[in-house]
PDB file of N, CA and C in Angstrom:
ATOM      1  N   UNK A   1     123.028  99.408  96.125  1.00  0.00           N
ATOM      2  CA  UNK A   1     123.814 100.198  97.053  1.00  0.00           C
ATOM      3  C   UNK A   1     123.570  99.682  98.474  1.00  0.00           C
ATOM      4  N   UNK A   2     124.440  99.389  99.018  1.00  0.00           N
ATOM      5  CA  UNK A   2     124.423  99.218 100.534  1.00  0.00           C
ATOM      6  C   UNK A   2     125.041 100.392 101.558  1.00  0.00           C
ATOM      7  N   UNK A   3     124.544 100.325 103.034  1.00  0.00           N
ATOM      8  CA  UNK A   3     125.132 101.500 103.579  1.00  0.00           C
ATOM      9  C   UNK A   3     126.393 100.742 104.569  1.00  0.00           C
ATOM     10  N   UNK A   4     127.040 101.433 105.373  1.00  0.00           N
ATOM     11  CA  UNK A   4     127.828 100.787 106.014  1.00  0.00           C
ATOM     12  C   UNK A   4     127.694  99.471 106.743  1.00  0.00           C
ATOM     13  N   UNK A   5     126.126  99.590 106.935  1.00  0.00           N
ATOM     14  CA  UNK A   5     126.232  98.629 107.806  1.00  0.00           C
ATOM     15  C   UNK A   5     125.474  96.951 107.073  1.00  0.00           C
ATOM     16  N   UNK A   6     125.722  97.527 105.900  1.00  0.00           N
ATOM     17  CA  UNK A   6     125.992  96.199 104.763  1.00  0.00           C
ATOM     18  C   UNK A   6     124.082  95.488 104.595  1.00  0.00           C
ATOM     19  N   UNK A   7     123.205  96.216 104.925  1.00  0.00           N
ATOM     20  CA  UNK A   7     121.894  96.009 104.369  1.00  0.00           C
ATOM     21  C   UNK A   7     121.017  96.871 103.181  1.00  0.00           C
ATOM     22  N   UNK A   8     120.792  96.556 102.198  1.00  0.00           N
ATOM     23  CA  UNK A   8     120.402  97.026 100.989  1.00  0.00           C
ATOM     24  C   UNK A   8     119.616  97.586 101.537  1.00  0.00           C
ATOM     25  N   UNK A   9     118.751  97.310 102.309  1.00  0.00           N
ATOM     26  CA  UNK A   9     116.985  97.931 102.682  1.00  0.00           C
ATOM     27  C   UNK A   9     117.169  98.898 103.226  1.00  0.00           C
ATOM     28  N   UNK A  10     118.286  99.136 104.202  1.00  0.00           N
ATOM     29  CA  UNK A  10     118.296 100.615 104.937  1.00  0.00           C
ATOM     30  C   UNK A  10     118.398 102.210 103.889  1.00  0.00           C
ATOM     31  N   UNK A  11     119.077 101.562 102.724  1.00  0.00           N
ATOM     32  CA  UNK A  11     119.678 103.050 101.592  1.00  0.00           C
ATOM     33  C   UNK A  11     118.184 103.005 100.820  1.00  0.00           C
ATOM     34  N   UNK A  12     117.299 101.870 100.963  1.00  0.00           N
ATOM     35  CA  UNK A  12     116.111 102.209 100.445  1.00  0.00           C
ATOM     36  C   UNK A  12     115.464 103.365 100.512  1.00  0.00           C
ATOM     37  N   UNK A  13     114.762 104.021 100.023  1.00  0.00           N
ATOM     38  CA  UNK A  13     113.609 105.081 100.577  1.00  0.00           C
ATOM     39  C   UNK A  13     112.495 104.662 101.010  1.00  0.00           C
ATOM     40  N   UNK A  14     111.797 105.049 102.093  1.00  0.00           N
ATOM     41  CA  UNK A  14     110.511 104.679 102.445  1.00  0.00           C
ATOM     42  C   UNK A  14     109.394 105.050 101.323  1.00  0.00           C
ATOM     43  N   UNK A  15     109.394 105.761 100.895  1.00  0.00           N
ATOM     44  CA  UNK A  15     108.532 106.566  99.757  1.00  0.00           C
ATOM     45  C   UNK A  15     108.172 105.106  98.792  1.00  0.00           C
ATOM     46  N   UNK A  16     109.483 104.504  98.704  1.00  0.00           N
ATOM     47  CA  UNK A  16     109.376 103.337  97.380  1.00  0.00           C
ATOM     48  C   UNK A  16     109.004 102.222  98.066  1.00  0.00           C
ATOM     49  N   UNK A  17     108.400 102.278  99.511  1.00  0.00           N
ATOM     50  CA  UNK A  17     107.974 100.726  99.651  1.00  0.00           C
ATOM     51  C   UNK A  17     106.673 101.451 100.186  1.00  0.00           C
ATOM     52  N   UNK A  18     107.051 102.342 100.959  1.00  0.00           N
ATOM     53  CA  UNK A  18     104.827 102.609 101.287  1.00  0.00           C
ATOM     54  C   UNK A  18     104.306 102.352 100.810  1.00  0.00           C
ATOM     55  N   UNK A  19     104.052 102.321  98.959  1.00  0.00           N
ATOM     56  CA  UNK A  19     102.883 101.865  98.471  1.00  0.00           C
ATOM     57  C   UNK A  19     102.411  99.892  98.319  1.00  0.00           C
ATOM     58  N   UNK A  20     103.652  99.411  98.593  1.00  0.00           N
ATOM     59  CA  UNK A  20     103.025  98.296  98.842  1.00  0.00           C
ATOM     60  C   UNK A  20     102.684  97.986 100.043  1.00  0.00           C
ATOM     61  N   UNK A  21     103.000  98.435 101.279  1.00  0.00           N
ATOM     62  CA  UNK A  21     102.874  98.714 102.426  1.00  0.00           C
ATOM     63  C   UNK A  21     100.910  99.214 102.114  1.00  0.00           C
ATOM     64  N   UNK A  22     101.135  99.864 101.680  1.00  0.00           N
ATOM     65  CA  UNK A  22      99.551 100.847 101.571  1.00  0.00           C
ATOM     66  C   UNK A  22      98.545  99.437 100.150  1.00  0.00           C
ATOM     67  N   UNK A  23      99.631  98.825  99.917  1.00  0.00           N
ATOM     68  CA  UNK A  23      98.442  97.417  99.086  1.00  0.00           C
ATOM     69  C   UNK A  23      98.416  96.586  99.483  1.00  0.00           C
ATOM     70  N   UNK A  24      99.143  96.531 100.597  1.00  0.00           N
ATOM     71  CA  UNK A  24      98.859  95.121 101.252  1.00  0.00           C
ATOM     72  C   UNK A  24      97.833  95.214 102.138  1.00  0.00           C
ATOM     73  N   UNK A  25      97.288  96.732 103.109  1.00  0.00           N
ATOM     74  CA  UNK A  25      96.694  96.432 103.875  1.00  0.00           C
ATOM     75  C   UNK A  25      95.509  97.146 103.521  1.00  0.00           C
ATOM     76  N   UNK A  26      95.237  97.322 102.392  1.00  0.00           N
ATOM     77  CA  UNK A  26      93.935  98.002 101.095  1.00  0.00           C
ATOM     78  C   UNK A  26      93.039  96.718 100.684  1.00  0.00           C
ATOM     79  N   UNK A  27      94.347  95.397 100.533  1.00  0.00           N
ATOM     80  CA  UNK A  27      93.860  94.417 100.064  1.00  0.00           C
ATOM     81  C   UNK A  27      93.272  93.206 101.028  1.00  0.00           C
ATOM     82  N   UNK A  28      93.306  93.746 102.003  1.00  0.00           N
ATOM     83  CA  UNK A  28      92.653  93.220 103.234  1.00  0.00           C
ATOM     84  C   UNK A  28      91.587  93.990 104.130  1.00  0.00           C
ATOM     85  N   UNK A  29      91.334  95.392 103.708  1.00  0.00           N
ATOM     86  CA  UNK A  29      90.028  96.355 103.475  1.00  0.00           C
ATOM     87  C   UNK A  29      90.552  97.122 104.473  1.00  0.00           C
ATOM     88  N   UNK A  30      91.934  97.068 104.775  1.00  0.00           N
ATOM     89  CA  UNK A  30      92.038  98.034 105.740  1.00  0.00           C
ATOM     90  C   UNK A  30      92.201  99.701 105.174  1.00  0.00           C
ATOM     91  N   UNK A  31      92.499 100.639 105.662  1.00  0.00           N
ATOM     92  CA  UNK A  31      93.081 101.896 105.093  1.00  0.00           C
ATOM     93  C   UNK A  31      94.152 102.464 104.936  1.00  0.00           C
ATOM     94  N   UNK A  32      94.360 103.390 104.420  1.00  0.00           N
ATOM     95  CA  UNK A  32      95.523 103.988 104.646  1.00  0.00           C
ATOM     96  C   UNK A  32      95.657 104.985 105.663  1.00  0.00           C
ATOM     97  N   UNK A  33      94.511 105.601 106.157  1.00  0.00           N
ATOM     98  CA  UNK A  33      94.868 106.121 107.321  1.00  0.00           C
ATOM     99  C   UNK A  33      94.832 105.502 108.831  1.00  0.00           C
ATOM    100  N   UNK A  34      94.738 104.024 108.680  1.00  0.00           N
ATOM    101  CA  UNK A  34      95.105 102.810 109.557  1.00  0.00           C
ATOM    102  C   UNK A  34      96.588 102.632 109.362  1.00  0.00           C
ATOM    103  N   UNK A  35      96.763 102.552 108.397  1.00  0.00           N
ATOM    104  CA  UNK A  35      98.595 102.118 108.040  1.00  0.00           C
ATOM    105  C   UNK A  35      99.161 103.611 108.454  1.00  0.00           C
ATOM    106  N   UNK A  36      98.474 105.088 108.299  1.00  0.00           N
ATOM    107  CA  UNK A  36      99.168 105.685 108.881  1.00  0.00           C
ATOM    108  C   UNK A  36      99.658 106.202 110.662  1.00  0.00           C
ATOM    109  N   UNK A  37      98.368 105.651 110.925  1.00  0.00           N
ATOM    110  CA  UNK A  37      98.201 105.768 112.302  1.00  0.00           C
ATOM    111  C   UNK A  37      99.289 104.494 112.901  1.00  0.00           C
ATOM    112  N   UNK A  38      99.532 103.581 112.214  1.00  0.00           N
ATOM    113  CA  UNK A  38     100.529 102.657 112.993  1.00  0.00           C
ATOM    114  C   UNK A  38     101.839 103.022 112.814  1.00  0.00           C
ATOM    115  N   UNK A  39     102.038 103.625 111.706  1.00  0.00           N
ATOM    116  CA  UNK A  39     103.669 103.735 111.371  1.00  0.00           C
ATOM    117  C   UNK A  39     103.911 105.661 111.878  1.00  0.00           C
ATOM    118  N   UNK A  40     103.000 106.050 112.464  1.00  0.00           N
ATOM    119  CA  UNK A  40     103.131 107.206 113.399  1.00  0.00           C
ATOM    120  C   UNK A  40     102.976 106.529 114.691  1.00  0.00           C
ATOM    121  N   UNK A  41     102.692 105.625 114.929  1.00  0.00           N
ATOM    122  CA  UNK A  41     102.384 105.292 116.750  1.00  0.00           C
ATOM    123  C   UNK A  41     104.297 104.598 116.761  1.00  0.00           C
ATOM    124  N   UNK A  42     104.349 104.328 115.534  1.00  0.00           N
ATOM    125  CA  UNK A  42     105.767 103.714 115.623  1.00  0.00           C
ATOM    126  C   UNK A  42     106.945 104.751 115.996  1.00  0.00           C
ATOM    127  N   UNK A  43     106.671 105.545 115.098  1.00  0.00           N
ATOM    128  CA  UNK A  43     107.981 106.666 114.930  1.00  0.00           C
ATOM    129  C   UNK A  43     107.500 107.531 115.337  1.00  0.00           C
ATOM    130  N   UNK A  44     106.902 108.324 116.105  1.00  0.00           N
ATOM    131  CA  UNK A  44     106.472 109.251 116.736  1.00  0.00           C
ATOM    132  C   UNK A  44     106.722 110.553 115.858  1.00  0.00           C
ATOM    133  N   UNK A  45     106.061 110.457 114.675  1.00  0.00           N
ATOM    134  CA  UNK A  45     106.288 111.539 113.572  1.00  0.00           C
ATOM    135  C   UNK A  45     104.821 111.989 113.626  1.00  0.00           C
ATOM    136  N   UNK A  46     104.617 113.298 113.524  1.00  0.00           N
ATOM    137  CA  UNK A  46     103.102 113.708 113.283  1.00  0.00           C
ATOM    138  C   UNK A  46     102.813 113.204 111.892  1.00  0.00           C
ATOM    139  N   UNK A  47     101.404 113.796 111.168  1.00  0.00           N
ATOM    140  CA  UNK A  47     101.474 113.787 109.894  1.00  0.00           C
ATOM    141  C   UNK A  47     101.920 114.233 109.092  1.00  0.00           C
ATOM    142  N   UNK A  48     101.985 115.318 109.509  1.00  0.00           N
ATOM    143  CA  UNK A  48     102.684 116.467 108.616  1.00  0.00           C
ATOM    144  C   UNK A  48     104.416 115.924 108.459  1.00  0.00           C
ATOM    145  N   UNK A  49     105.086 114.983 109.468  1.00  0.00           N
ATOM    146  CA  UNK A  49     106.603 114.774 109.345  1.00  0.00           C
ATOM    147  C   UNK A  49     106.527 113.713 108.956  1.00  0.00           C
ATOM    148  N   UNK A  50     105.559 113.058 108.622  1.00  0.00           N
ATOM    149  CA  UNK A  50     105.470 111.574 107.697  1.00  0.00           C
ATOM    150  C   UNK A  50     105.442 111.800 106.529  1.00  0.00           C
ATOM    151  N   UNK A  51     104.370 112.704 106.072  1.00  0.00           N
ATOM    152  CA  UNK A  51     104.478 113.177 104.550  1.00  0.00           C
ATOM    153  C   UNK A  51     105.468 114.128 103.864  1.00  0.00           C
ATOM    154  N   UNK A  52     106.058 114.509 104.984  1.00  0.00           N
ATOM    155  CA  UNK A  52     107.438 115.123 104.664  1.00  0.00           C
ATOM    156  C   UNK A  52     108.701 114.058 104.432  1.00  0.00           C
ATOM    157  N   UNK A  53     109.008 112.936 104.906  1.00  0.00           N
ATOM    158  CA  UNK A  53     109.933 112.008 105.069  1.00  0.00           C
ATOM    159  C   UNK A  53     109.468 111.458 104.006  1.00  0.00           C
ATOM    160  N   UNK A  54     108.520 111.282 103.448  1.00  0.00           N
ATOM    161  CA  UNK A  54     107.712 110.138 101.980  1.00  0.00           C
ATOM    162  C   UNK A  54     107.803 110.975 101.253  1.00  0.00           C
ATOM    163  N   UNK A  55     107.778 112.410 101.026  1.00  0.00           N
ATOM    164  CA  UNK A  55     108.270 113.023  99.889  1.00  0.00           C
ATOM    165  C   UNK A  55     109.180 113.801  99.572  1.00  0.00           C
ATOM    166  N   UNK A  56     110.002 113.739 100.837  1.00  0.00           N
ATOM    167  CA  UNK A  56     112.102 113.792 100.454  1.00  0.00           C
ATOM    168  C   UNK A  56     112.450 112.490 100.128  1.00  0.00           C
ATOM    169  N   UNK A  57     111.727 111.297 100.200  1.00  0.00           N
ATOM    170  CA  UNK A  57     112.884 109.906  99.619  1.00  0.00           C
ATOM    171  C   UNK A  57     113.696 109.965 100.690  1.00  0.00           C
ATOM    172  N   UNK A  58     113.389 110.064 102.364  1.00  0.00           N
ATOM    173  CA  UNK A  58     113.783 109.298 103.059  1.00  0.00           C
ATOM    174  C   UNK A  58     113.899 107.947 103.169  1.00  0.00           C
ATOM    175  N   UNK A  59     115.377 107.676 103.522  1.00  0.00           N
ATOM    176  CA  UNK A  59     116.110 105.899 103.348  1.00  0.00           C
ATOM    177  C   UNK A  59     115.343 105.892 104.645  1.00  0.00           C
ATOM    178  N   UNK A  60     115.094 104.469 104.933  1.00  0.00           N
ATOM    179  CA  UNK A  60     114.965 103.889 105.904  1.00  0.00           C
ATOM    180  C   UNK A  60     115.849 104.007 107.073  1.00  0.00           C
ATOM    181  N   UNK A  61     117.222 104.051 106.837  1.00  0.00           N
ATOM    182  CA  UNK A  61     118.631 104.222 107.863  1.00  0.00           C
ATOM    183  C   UNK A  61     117.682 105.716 108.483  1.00  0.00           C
ATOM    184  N   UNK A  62     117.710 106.747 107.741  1.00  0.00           N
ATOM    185  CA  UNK A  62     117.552 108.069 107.983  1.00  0.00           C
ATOM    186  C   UNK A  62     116.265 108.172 108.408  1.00  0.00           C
ATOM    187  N   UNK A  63     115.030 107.649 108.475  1.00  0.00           N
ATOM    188  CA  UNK A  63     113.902 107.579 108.762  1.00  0.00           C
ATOM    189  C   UNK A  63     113.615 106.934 110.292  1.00  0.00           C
ATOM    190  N   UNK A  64     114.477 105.984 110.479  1.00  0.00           N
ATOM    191  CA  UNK A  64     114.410 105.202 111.342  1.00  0.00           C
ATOM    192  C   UNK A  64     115.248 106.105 112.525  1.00  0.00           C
ATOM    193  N   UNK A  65     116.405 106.673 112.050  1.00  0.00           N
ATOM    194  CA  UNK A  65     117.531 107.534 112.837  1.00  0.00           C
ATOM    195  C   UNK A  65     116.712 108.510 113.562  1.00  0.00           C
ATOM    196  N   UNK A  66     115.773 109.610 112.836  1.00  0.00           N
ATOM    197  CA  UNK A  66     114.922 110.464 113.181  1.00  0.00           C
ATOM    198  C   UNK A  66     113.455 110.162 113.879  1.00  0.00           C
ATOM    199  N   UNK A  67     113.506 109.220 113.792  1.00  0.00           N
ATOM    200  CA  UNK A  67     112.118 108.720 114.471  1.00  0.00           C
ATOM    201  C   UNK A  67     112.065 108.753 116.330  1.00  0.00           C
ATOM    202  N   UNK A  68     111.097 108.664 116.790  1.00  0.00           N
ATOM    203  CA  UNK A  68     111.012 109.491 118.515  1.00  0.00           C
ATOM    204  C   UNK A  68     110.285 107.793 118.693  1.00  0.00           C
ATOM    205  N   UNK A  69     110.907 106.608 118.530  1.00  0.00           N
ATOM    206  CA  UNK A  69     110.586 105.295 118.800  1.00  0.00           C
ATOM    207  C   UNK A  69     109.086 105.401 119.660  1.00  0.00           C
ATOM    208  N   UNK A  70     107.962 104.757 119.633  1.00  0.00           N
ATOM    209  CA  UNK A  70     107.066 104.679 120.848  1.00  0.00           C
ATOM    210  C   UNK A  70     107.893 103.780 122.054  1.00  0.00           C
ATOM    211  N   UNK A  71     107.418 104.386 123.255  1.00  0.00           N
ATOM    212  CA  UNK A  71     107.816 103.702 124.330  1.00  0.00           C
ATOM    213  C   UNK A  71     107.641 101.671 124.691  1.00  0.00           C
ATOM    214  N   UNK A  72     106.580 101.662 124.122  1.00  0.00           N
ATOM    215  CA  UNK A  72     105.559 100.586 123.890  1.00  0.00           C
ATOM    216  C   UNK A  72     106.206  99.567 122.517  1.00  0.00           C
ATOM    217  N   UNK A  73     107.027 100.100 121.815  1.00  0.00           N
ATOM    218  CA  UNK A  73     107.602  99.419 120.686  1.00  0.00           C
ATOM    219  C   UNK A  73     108.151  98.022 120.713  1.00  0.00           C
ATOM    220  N   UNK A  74     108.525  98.125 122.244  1.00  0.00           N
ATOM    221  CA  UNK A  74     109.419  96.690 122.676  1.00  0.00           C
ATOM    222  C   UNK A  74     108.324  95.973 122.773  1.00  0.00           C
ATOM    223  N   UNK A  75     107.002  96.042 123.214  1.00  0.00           N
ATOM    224  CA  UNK A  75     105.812  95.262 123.358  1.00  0.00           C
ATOM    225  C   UNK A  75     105.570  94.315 122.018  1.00  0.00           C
ATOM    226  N   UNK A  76     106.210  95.108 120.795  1.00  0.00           N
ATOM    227  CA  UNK A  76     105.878  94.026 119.486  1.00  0.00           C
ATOM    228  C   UNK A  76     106.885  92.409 119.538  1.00  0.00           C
ATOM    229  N   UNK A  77     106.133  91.334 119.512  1.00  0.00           N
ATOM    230  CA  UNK A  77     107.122  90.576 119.272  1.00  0.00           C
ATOM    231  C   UNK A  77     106.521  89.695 118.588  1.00  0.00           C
ATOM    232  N   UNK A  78     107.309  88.109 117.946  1.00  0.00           N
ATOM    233  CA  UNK A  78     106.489  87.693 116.912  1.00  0.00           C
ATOM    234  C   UNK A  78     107.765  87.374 115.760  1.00  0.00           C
ATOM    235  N   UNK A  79     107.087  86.712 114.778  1.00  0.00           N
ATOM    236  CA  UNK A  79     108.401  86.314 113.527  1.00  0.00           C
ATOM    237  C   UNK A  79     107.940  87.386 112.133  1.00  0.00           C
ATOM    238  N   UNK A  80     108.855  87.830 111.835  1.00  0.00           N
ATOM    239  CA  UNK A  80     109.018  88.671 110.412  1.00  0.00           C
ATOM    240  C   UNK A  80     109.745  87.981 110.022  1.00  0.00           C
ATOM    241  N   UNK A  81     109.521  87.221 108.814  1.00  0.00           N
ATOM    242  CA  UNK A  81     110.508  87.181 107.482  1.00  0.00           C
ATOM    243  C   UNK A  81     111.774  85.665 107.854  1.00  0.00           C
ATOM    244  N   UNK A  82     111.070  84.843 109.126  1.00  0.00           N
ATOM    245  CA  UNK A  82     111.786  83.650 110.041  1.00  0.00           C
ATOM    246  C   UNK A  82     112.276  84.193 110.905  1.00  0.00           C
ATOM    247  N   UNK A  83     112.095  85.214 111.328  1.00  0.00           N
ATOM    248  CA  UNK A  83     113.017  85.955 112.804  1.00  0.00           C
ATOM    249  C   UNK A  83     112.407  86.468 113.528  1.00  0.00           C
ATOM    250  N   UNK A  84     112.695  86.064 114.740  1.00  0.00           N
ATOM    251  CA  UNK A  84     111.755  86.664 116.286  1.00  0.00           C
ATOM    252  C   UNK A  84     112.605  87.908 116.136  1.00  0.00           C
ATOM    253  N   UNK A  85     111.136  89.127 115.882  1.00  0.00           N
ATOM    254  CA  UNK A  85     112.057  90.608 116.288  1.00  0.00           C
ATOM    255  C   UNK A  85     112.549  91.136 117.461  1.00  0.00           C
ATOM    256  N   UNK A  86     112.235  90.235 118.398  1.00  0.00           N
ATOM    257  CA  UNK A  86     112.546  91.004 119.510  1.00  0.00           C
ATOM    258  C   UNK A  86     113.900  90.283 119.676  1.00  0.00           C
ATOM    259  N   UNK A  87     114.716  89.592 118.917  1.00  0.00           N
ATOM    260  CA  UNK A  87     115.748  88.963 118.867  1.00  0.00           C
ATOM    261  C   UNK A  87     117.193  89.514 117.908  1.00  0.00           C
ATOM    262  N   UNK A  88     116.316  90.158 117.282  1.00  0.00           N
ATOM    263  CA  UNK A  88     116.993  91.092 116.598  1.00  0.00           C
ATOM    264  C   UNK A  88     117.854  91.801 116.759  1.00  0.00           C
ATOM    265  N   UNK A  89     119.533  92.163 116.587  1.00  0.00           N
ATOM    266  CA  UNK A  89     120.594  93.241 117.284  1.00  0.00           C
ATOM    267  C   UNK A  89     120.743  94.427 116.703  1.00  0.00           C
ATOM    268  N   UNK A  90     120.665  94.392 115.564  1.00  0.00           N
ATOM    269  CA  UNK A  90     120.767  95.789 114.965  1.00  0.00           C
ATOM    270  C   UNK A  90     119.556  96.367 115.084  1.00  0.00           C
ATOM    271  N   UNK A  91     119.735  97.884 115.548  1.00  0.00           N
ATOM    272  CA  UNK A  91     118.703  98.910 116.230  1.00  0.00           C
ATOM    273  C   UNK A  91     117.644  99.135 114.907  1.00  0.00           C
ATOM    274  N   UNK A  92     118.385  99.388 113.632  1.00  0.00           N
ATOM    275  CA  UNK A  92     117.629  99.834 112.514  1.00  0.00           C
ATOM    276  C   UNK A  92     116.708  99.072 111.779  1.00  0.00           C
ATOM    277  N   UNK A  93     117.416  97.826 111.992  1.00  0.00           N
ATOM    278  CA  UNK A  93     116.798  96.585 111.572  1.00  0.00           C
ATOM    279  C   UNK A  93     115.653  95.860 112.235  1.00  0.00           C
ATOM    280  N   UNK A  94     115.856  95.644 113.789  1.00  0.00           N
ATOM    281  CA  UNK A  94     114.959  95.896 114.714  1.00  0.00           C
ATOM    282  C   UNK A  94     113.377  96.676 114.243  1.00  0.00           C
ATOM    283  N   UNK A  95     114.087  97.972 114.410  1.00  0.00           N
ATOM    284  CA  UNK A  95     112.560  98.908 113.935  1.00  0.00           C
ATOM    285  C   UNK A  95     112.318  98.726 112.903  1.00  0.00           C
ATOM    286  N   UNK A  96     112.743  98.289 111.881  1.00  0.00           N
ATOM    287  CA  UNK A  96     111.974  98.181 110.579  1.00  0.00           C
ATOM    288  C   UNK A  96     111.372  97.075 110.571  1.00  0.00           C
ATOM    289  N   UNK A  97     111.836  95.803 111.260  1.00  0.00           N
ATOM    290  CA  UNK A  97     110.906  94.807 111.729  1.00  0.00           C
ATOM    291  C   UNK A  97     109.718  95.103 112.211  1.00  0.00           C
ATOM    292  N   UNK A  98     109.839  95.870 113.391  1.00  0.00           N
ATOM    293  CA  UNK A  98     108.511  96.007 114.119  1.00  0.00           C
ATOM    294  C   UNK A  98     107.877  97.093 113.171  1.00  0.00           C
ATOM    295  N   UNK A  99     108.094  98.007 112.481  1.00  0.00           N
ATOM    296  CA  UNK A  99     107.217  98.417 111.247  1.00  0.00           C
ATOM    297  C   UNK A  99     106.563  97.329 110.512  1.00  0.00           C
ATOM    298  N   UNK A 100     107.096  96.436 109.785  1.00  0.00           N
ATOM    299  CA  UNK A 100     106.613  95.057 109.069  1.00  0.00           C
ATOM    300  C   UNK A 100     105.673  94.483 109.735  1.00  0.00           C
ATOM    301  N   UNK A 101     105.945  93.902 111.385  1.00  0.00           N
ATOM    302  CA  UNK A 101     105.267  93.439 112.052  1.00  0.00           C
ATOM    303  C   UNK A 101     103.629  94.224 112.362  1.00  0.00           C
ATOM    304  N   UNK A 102     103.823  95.600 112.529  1.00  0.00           N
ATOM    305  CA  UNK A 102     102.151  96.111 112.459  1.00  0.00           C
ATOM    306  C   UNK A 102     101.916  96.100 111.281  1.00  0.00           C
ATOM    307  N   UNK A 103     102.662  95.962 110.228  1.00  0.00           N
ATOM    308  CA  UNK A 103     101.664  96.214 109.091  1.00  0.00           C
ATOM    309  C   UNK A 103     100.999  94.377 108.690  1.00  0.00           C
ATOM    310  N   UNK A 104     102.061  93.577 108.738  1.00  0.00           N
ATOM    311  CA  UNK A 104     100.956  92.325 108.907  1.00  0.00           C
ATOM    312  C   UNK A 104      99.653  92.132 109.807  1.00  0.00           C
ATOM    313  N   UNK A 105     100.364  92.899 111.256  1.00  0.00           N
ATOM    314  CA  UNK A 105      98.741  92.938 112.246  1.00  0.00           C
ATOM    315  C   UNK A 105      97.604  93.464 111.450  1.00  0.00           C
ATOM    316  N   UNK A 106      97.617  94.416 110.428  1.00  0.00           N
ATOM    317  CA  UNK A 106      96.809  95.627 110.785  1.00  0.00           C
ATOM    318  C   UNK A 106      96.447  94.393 109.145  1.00  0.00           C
ATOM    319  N   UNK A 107      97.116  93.875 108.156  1.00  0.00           N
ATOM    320  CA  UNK A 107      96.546  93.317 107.287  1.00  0.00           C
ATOM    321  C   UNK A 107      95.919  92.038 107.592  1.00  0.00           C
ATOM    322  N   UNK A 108      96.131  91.358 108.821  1.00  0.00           N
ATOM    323  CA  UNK A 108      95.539  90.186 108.950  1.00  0.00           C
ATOM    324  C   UNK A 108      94.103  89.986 110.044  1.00  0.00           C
ATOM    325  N   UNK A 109      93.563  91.293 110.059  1.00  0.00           N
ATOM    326  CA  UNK A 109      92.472  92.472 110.415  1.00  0.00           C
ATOM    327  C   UNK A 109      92.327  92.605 112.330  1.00  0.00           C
ATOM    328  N   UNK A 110      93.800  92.561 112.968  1.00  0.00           N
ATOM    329  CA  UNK A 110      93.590  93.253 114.115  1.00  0.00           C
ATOM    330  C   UNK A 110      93.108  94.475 114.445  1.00  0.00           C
ATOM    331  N   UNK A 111      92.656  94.458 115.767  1.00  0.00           N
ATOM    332  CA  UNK A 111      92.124  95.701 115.728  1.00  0.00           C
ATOM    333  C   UNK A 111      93.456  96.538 116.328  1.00  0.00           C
ATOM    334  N   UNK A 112      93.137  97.742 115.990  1.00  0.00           N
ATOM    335  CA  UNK A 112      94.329  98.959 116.142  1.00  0.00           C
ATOM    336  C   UNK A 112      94.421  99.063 117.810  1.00  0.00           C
ATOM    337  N   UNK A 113      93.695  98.852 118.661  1.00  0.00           N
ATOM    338  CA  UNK A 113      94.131  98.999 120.286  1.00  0.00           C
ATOM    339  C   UNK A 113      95.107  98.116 120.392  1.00  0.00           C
ATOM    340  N   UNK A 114      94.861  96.552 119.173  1.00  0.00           N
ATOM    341  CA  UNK A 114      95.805  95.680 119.557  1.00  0.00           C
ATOM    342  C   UNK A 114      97.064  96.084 118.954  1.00  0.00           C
ATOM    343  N   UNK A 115      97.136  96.774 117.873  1.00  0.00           N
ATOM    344  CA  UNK A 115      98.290  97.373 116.965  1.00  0.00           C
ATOM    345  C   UNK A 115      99.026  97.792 118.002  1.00  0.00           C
ATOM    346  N   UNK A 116      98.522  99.171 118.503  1.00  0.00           N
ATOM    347  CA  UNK A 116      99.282  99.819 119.410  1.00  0.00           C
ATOM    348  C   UNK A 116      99.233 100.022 120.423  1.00  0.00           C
ATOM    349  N   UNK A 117      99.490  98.304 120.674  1.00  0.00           N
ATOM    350  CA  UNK A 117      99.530  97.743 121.855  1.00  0.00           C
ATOM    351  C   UNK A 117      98.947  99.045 123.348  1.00  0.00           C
ATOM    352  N   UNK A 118      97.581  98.803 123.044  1.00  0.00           N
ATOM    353  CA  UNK A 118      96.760  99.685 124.560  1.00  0.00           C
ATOM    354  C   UNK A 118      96.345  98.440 124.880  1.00  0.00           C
ATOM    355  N   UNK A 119      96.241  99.222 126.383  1.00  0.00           N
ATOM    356  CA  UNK A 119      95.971  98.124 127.883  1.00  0.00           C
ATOM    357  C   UNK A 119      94.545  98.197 127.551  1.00  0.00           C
ATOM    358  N   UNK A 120      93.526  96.972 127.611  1.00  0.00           N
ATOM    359  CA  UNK A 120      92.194  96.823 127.130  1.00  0.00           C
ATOM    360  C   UNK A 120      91.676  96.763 128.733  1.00  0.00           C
TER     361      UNK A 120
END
């Protein structure tokens, strides 16, 4: 299924990729309440509206739509998947990049000030 704007990944649910999201950065000794703290610094969802969005089978389109962006988000830049995200035009696509993008930081064992992006 695709949504209008013709990318399979957006009609995805987040629910069905967190857990590899949550093995990729397990398998590099990080945690899961590291992976949650980044993908809340992302979307400005408390906990309580993260574990609510992961267990309605929020799509990504709809996850991303509702999300309160961090201010600091534009600070991510870098290649996901052969593509500079900050090059990126579509808004949804964009943020789901820079989701991808901390979760490689946080698996390739940055530290979290550098995740979310604080002034050292």
């Amino acid at each position: 299924m695709t949504t209008t704007t013709g990318h399979r990944i957006f009609s995805t649910t987040v629910a069905s990729v967190y857990p590899l999201y949550l093995a990729k950065v397990e398998r590099k000794g990080r945690t899961k309440d590291e992976l949650d703290v980044a993908v809340r610094w992302l979307t400005g969802f408390n906990e309580a509206e993260l574990e609510r969005h992961l267990a309605a089978g929020t799509t990504f389109e709809d996850f991303f739509a509702a999300a309160r962006l961090n201010p600091n988000a534009g600070l991510i830049t870098g290649v996901v998947c052969g593509v500079r995200v900050e090059e990126i035009e579509d808004r949804t696509m964009r943020r789901l990049r820079y989701l991808d993008k901390l979760i490689d930081e946080l698996a390739k064992g940055k530290s979290m000030d550098k995740i979310l992006r604080k002034e050292l």
